[in-house]
PDB file of N, CA and C in Angstrom:
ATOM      1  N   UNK A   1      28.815  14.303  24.215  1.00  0.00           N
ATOM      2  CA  UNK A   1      29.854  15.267  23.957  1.00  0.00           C
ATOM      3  C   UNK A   1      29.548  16.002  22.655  1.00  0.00           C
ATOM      4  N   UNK A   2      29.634  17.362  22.656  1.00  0.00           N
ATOM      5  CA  UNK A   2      29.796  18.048  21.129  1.00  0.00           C
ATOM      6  C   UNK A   2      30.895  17.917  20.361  1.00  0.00           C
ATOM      7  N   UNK A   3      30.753  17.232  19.199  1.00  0.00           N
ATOM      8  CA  UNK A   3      31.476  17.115  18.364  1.00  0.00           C
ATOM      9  C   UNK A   3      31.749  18.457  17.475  1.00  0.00           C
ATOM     10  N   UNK A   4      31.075  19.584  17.633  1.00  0.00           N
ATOM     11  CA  UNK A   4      31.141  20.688  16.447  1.00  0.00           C
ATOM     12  C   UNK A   4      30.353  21.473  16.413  1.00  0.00           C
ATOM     13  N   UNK A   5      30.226  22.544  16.236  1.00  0.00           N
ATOM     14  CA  UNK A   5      29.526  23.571  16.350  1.00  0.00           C
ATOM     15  C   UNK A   5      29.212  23.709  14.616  1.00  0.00           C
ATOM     16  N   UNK A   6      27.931  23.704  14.031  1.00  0.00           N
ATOM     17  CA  UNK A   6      27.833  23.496  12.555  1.00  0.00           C
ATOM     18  C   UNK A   6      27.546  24.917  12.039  1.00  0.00           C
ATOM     19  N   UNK A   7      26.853  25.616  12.895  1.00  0.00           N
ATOM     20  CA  UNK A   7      26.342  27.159  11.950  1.00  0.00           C
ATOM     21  C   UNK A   7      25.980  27.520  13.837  1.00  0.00           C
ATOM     22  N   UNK A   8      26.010  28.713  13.826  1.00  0.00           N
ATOM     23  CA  UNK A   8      25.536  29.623  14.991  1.00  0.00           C
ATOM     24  C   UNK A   8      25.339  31.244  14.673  1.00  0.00           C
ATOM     25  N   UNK A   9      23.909  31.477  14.594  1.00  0.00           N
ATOM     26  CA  UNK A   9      23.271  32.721  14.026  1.00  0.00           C
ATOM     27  C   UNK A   9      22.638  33.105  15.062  1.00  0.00           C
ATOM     28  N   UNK A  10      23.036  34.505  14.837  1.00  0.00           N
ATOM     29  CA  UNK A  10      22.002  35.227  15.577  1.00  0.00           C
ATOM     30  C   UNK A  10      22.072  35.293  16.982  1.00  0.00           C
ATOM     31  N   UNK A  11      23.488  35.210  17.725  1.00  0.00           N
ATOM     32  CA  UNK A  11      23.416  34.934  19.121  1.00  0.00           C
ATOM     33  C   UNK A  11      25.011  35.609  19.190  1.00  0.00           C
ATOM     34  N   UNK A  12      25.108  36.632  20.523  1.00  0.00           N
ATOM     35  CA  UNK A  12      26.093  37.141  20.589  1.00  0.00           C
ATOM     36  C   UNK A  12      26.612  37.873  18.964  1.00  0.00           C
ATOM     37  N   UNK A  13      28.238  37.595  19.021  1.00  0.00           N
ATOM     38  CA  UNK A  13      29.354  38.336  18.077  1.00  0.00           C
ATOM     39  C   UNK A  13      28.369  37.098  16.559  1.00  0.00           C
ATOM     40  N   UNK A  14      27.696  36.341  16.945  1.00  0.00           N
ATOM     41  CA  UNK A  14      27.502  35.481  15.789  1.00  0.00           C
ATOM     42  C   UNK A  14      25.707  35.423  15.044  1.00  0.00           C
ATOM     43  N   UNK A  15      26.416  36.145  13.831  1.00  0.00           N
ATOM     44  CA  UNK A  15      25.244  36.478  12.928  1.00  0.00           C
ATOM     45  C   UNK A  15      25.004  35.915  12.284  1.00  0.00           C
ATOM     46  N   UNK A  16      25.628  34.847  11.444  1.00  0.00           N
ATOM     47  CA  UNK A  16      25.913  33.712  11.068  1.00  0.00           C
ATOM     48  C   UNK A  16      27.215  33.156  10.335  1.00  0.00           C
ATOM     49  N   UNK A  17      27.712  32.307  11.503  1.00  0.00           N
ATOM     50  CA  UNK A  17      29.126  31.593  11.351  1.00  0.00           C
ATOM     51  C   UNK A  17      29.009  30.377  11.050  1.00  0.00           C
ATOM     52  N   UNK A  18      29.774  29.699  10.060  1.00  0.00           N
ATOM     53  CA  UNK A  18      29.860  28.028   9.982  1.00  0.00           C
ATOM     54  C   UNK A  18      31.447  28.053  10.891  1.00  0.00           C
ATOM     55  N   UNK A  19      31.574  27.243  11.103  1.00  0.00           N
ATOM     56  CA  UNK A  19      32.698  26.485  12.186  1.00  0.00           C
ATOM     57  C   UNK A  19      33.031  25.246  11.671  1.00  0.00           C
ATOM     58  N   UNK A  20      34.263  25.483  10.758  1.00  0.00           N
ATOM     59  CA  UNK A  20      34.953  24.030  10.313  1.00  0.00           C
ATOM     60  C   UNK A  20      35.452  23.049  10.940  1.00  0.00           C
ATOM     61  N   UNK A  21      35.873  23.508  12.265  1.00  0.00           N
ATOM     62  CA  UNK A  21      36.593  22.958  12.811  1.00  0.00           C
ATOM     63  C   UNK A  21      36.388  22.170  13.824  1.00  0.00           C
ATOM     64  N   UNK A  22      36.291  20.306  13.709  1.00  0.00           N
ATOM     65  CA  UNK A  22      35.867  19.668  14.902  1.00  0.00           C
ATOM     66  C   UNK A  22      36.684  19.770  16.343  1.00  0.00           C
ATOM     67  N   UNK A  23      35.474  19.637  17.094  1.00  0.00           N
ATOM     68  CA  UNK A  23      36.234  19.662  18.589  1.00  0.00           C
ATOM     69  C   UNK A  23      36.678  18.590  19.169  1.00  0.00           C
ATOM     70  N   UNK A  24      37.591  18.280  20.047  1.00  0.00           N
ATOM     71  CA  UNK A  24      38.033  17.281  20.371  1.00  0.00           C
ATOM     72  C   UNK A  24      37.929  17.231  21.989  1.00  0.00           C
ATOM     73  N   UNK A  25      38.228  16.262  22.845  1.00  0.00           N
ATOM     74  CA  UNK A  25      38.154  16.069  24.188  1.00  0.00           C
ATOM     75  C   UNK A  25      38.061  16.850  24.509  1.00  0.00           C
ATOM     76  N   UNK A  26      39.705  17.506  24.695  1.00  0.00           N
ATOM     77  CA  UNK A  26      39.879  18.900  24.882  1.00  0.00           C
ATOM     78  C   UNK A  26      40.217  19.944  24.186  1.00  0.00           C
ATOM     79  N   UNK A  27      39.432  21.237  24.240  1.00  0.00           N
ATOM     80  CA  UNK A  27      39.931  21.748  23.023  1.00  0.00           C
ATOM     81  C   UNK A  27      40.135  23.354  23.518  1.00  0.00           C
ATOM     82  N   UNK A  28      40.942  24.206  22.929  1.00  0.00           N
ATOM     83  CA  UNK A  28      41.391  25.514  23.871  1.00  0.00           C
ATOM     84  C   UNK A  28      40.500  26.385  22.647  1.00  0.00           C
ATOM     85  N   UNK A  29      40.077  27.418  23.210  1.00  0.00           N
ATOM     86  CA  UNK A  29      39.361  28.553  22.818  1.00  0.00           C
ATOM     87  C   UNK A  29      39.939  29.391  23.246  1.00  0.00           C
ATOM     88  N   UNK A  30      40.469  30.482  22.293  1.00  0.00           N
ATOM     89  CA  UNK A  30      41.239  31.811  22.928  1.00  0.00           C
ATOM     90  C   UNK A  30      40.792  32.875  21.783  1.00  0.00           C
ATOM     91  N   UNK A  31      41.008  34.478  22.111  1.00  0.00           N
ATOM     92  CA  UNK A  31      40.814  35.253  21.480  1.00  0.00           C
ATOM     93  C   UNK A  31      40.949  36.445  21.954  1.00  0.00           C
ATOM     94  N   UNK A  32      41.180  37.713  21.256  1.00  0.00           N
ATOM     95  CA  UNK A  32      40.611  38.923  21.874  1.00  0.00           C
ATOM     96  C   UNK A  32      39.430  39.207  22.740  1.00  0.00           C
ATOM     97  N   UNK A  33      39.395  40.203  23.652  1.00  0.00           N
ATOM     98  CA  UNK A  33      38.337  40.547  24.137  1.00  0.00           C
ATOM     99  C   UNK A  33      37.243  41.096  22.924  1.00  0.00           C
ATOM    100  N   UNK A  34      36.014  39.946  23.434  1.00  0.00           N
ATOM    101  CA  UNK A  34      34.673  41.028  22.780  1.00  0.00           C
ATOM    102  C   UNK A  34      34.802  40.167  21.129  1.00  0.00           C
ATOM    103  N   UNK A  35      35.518  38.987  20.959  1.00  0.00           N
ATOM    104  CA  UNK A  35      34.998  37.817  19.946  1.00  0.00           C
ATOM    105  C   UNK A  35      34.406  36.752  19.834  1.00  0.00           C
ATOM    106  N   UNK A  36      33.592  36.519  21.152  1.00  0.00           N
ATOM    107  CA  UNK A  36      32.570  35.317  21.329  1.00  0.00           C
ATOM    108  C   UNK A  36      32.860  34.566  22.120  1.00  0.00           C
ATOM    109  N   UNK A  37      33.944  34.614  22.840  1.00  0.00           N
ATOM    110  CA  UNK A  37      34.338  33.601  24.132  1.00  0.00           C
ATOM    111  C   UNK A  37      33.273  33.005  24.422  1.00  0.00           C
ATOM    112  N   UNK A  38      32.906  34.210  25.353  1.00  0.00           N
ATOM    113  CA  UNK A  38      31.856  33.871  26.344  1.00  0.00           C
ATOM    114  C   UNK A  38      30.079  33.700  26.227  1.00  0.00           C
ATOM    115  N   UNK A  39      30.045  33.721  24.949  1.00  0.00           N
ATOM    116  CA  UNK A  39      28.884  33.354  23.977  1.00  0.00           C
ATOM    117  C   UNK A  39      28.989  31.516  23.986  1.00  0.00           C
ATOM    118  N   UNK A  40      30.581  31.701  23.506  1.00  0.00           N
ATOM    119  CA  UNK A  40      30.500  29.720  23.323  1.00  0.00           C
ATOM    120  C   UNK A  40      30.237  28.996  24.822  1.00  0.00           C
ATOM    121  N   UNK A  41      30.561  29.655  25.629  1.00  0.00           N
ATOM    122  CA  UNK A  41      30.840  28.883  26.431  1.00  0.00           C
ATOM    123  C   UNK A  41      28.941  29.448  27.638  1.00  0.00           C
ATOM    124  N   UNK A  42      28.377  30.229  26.964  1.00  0.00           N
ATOM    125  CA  UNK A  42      26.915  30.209  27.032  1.00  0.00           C
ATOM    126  C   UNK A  42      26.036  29.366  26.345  1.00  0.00           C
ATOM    127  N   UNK A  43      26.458  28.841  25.353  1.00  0.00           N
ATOM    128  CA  UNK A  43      25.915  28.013  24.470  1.00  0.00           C
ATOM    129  C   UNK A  43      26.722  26.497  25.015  1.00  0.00           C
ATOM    130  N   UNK A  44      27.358  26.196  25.117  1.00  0.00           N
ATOM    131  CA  UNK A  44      28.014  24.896  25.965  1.00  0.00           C
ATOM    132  C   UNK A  44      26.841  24.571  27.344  1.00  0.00           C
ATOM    133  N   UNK A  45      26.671  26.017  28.086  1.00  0.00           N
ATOM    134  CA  UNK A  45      26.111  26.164  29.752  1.00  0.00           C
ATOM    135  C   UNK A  45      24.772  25.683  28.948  1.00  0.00           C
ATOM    136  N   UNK A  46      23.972  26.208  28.145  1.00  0.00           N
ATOM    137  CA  UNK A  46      22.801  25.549  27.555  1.00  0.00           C
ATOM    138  C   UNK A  46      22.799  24.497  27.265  1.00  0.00           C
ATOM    139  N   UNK A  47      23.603  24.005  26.423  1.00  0.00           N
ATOM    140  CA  UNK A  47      23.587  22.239  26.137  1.00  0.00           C
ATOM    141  C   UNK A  47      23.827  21.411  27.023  1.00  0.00           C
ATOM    142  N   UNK A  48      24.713  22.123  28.039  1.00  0.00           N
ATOM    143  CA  UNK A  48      25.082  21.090  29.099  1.00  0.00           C
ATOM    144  C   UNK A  48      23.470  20.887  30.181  1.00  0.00           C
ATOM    145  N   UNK A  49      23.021  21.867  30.359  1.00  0.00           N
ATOM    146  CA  UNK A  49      22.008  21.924  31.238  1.00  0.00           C
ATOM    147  C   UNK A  49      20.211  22.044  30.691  1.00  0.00           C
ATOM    148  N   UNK A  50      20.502  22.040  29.599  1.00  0.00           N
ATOM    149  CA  UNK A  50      18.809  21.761  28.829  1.00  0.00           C
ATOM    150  C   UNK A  50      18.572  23.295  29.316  1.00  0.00           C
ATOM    151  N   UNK A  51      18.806  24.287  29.165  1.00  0.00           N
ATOM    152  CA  UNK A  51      17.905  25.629  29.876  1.00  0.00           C
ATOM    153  C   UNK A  51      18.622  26.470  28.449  1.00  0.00           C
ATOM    154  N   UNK A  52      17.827  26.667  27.477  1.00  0.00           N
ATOM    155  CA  UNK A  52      17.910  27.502  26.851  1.00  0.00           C
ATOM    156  C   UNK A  52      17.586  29.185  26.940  1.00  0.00           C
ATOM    157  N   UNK A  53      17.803  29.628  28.340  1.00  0.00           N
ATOM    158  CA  UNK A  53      17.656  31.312  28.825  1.00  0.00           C
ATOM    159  C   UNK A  53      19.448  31.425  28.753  1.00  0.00           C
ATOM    160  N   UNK A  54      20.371  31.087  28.779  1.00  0.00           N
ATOM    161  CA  UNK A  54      21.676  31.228  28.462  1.00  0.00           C
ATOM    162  C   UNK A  54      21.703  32.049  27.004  1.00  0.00           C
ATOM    163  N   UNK A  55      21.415  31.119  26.014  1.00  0.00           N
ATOM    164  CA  UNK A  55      21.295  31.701  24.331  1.00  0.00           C
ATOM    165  C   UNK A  55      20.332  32.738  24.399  1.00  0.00           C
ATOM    166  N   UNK A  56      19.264  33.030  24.430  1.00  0.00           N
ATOM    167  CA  UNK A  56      18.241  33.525  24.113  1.00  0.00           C
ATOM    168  C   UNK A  56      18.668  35.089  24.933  1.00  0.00           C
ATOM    169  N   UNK A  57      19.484  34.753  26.438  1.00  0.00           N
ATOM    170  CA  UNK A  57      19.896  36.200  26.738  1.00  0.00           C
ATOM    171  C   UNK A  57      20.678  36.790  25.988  1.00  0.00           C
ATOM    172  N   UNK A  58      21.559  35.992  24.756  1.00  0.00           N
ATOM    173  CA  UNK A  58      22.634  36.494  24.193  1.00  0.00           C
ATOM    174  C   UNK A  58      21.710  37.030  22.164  1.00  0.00           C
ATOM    175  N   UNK A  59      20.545  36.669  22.227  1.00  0.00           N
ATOM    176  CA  UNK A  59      19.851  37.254  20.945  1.00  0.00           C
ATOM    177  C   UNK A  59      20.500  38.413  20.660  1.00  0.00           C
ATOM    178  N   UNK A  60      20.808  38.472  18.897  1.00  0.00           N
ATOM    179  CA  UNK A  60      21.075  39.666  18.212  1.00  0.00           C
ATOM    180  C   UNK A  60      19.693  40.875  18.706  1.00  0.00           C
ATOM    181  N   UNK A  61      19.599  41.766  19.165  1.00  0.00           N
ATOM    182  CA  UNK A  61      18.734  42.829  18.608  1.00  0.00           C
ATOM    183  C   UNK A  61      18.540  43.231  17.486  1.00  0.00           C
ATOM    184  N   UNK A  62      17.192  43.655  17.139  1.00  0.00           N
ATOM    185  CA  UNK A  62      17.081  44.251  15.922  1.00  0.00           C
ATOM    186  C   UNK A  62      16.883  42.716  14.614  1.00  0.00           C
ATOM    187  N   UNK A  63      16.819  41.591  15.302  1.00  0.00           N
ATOM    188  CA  UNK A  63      16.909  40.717  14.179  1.00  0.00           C
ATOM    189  C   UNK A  63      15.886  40.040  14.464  1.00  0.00           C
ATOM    190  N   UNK A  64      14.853  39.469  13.435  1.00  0.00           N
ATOM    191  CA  UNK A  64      13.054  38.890  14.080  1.00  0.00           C
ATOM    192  C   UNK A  64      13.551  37.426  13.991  1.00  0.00           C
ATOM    193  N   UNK A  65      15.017  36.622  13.472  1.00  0.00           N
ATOM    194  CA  UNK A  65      15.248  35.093  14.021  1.00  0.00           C
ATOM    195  C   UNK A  65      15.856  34.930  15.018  1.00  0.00           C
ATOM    196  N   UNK A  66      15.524  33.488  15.655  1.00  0.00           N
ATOM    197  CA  UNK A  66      15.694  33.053  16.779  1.00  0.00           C
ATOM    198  C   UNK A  66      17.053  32.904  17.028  1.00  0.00           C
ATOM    199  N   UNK A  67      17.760  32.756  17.903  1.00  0.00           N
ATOM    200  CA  UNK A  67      18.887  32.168  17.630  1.00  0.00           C
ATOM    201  C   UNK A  67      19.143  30.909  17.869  1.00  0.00           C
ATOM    202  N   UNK A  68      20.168  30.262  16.920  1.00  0.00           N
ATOM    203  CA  UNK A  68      20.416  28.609  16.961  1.00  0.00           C
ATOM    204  C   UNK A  68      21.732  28.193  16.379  1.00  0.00           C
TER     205      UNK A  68
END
């Protein structure tokens, strides 16, 4: 299980974010349209399934680091 999301750069709305906040069992994610929803929950589809083409479709342009 992920306990936390520690830093996430460079992928989607996230250029580089720390994330204070631990996750729990269940935990609700909400927001405006077009603030990373569906980035987290691309990055979840990667961890859950070992296939890192989820993140890597969501790379900043224009930026020469990877995202992680």
């Amino acid at each position: 299980m992920i306990n936390r999301f520690t830093l996430l750069r460079n992928i989607g709305q996230y250029h580089s974010v720390a994330i204070p906040h631990q996750l729990q069992k269940i935990s609700v994610i909400y927001g405006e349209n077009g603030r990373g929803k569906s980035t987290l929950a691309a990055i979840l589809r990667s961890y859950a399934t070992g296939d890192p083409l989820p993140i890597t479709e969501r790379k900043l342009l224009g930026v020469p680091d990877t995202p992680h």
